[in-house]
Protein backbone atom coordinates (compact mmCIF):
# COMPACT_ATOMS: atom_id res chain seq x y z
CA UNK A 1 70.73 45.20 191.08
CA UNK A 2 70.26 46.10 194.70
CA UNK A 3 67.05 48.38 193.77
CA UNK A 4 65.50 44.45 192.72
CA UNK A 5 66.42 42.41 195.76
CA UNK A 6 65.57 39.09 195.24
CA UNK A 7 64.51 36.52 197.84
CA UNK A 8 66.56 34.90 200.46
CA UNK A 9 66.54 31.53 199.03
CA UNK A 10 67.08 32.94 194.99
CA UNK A 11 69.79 34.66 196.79
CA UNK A 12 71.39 31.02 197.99
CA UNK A 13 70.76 29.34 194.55
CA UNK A 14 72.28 32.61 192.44
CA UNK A 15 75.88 32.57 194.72
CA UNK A 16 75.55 28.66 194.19
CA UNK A 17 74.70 29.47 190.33
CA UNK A 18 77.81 31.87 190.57
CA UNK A 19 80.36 29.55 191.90
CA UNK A 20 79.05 26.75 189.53
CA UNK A 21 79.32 28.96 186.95
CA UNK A 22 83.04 30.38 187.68
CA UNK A 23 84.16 26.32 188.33
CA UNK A 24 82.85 25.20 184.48
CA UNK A 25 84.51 28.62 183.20
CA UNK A 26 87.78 26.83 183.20
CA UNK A 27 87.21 23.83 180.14
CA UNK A 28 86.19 27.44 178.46
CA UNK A 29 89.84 28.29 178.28
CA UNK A 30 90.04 25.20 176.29
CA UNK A 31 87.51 26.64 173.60
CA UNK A 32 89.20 30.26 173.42
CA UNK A 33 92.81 28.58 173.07
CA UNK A 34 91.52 26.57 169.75
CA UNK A 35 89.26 29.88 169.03
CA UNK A 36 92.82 31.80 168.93
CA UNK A 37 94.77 29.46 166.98
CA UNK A 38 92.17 28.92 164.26
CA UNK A 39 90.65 32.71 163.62
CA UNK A 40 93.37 34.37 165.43
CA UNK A 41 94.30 37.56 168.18
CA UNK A 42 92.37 39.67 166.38
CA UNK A 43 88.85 37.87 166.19
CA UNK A 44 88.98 36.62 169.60
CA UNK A 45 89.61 39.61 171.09
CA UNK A 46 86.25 40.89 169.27
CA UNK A 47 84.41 37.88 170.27
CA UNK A 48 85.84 38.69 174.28
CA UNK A 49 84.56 42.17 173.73
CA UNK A 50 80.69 41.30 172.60
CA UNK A 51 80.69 38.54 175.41
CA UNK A 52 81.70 40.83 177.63
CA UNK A 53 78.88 43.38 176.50
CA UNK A 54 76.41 41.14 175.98
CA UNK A 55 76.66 40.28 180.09
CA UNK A 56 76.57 43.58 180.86
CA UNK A 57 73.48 43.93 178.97
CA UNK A 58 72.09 41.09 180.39
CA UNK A 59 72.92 42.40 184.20
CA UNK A 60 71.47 46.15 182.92
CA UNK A 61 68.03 43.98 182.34
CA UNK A 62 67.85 41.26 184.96
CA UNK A 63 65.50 42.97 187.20
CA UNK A 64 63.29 40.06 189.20
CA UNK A 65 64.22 37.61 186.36
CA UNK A 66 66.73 34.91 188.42
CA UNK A 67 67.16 33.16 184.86
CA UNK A 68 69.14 35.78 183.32
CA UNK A 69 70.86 36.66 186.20
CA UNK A 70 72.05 33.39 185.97
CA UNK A 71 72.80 33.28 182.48
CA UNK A 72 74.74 36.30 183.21
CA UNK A 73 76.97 34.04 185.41
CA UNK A 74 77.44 31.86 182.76
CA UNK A 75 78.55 35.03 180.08
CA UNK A 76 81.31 36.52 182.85
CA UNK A 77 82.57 33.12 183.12
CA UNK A 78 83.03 32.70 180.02
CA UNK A 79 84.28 36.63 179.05
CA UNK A 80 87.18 35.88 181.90
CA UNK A 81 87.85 32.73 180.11
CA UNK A 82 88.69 34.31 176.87
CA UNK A 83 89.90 37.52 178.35
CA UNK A 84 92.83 35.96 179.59
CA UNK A 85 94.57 34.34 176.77
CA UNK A 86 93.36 36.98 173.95
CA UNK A 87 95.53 39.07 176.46
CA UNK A 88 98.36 36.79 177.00
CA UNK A 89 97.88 36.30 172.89
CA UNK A 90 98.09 39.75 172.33
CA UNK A 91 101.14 40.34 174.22
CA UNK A 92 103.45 37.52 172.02
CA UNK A 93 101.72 38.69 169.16
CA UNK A 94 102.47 42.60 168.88
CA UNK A 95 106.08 42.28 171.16
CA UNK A 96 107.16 38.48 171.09
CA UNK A 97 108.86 36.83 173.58
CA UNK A 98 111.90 38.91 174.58
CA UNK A 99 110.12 40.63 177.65
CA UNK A 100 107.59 38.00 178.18
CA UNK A 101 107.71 37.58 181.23
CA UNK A 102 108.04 40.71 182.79
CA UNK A 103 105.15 42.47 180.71
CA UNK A 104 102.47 39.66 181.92
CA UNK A 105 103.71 40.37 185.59
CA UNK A 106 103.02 43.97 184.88
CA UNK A 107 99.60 43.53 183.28
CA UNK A 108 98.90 40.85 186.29
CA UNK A 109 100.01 43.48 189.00
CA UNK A 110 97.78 45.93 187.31
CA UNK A 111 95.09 44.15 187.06
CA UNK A 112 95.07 43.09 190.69
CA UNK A 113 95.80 46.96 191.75
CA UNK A 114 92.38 47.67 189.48
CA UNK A 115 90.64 44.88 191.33
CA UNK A 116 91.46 46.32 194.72
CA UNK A 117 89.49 49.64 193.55
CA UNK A 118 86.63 47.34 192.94
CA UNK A 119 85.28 47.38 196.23
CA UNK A 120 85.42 50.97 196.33
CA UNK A 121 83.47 51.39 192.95
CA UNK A 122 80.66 48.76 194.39
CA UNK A 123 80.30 51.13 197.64
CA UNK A 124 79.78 54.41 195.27
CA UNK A 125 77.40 52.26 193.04
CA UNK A 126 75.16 50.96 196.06
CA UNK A 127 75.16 54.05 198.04
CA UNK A 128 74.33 56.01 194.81
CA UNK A 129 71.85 53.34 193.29
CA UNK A 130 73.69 53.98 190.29
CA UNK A 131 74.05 49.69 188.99
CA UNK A 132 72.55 50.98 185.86
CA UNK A 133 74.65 53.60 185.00
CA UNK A 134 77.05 51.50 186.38
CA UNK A 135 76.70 49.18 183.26
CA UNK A 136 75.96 51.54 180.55
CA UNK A 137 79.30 52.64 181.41
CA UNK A 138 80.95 49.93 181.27
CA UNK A 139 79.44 48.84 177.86
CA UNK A 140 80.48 51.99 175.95
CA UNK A 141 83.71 51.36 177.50
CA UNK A 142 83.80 47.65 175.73
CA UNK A 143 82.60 49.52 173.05
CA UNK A 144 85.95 52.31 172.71
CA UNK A 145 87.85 49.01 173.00
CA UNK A 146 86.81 47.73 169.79
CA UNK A 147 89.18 49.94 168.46
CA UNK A 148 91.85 48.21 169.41
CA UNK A 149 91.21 45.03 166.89
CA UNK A 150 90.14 46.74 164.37
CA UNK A 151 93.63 48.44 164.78
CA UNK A 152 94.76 44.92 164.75
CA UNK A 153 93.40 44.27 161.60
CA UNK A 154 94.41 47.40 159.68
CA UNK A 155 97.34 46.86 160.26
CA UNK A 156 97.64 43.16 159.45
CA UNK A 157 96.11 43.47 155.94
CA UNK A 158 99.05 46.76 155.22
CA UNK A 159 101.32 43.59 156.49
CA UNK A 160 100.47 41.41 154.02
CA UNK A 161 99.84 43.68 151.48
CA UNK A 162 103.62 44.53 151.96
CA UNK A 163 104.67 40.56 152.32
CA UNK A 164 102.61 40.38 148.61
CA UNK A 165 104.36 43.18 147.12
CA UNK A 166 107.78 41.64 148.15
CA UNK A 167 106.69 38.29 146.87
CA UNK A 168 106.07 39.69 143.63
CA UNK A 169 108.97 41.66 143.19
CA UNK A 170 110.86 38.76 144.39
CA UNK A 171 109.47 36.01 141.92
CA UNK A 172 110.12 38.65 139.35
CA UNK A 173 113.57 38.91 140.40
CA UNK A 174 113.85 35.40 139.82
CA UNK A 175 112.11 35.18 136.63
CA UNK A 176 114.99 37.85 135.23
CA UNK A 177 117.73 36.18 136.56
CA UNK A 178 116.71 32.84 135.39
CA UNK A 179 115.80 34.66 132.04
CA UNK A 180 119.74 36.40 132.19
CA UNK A 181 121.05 32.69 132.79
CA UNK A 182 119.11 31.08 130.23
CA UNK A 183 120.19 34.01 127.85
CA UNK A 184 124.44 33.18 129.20
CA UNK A 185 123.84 29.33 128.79
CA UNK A 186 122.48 29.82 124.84
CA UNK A 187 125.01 32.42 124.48
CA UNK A 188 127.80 29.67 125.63
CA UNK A 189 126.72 27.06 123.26
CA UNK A 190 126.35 29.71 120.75
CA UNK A 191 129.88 30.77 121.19
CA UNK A 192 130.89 27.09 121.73
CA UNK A 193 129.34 25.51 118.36
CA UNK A 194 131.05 28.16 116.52
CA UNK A 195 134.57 27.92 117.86
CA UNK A 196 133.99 23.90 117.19
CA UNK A 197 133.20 24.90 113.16
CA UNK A 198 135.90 27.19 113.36
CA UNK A 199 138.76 24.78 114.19
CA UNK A 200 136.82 21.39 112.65
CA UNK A 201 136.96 23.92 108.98
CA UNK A 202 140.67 24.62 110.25
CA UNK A 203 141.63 20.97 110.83
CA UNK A 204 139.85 20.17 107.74
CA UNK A 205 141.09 22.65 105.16
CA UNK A 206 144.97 21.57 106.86
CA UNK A 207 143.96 17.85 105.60
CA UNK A 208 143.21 18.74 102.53
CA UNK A 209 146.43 20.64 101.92
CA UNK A 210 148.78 17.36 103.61
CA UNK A 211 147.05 15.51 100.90
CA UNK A 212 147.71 17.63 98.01
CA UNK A 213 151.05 17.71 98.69
C-alpha cells in the first residue's frame, strides 16, 4: 500500500521475499496437479478462488506489518500455482481435447493482453490512493467467480444422476432378458421331455403290438 511506505531496507528484503517466494511457487504446481486428480476441477478451482481471496485480504490489511506482506507473497505464489492447471483442467474437462490447443493459446493471449492493462490499472490506483478499493474489488470479483464451480457441480451430480438412472434401467433390462431366456430354455426342455415321452410311448406301444403278433 503506497499510503504505508515501508523502509528502504524492508523494501530490499520484501522484493527479495517476492522473488523467493515466486521461485518456490513452482514445486506448488506439483501439489495442485495431485490436488486435481484426487478431489477434482471442481474443488480446486474453489480452493484457487479462497487462496486467491485470502491474499487479497491479507494485502487489504498489511499496513506497516512486513510479515504479512510477506506471507502475502507466499499466498499469490501459490494462487498462480493452482490457477494455472485448474484452468488448463477446466478446459479438457468441459470441451476435451479436439481444440486443445488453440483454446489455451487463446486464454494465454488473453491473459497476456489483460496483463498489459496492468500497468495502467497500478497508475489509476497510485495516483488515486485507491489500493484499498483496489482489493475489495477484486475480492467480490473472486467472489462472483464462485459461481462458476458451483455450476460445475450442479451439473455433475444431474450427470450422474442420469449415468444412475441408465444403470438401472440397464441392469433391469438385463434382468428381463435373462428372465425371457431362462423362461425359452425351461420352455425347450419342457417341449423336449415331452416329444421324448411321446415317441418312447410310440416306440413302445409298436413293441408291444410286433410281439403280439
Amino acid at each position: 500500500d503506497d499510503r504505508h511506505e515501508f523502509p528502504q531496507d524492508v523494501q530490499h528484503d520484501l522484493v527479495v521475499d517476492f522473488t523467493v517466494a515466486m521461485s518456490l511457487g513452482t514445486f506448488a504446481s506439483i501439489i495442485s496437479g495431485a490436488y486435481i486428480d484426487r478431489f477434482g476441477v471442481v474443488s480446486a478451482t474453489y480452493v484457487t478462488l479462497f487462496i486467491g481471496q485470502a491474499q487479497m485480504l491479507s494485502m487489504l490489511f498489511a499496513g506497516h506489518h512486513p510479515l504479512i506482506m510477506k506471507t502475502s507473497f507466499y499466498m499469490y505464489s501459490l494462487f498462480r500455482q493452482f490457477l494455472y492447471p485448474v484452468f488448463i483442467a477446466s478446459l479438457t474437462d468441459r470441451l476435451g481435447f479436439k481444440y486443445f490447443g488453440m483454446l489455451l493459446g487463446v486464454g494465454f493471449t488473453l491473459a497476456g493482453v489483460t496483463q498489459l492493462l496492468q500497468a495502467t490499472l497500478v497508475n489509476f490506483a497510485h495516483a488515486n490512493q485507491s489500493w484499498e478499493a483496489l482489493h475489495v474489488i477484486f475480492i467480490v470479483l473472486y467472489m462472483l467467480l464462485m459461481v462458476c464451480p458451483a455450476l460445475d457441480a450442479r451439473d455433475e451430480k444431474i450427470k450422474e444422476k442420469r449415468i444412475s438412472l441408465f444403470s438401472e434401467t440397464h441392469n433391469e433390462c438385463l434382468g428381463l432378458a435373462e428372465a425371457a431366456a431362462e423362461a425359452t430354455k425351461h420352455f425347450s426342455d419342457s417341449m423336449y421331455g415331452s416329444t421324448h415321452c411321446t415317441r418312447f410311448s410310440t416306440t413302445s406301444r409298436d413293441t408291444d403290438d410286433d410281439d403280439s403278433e
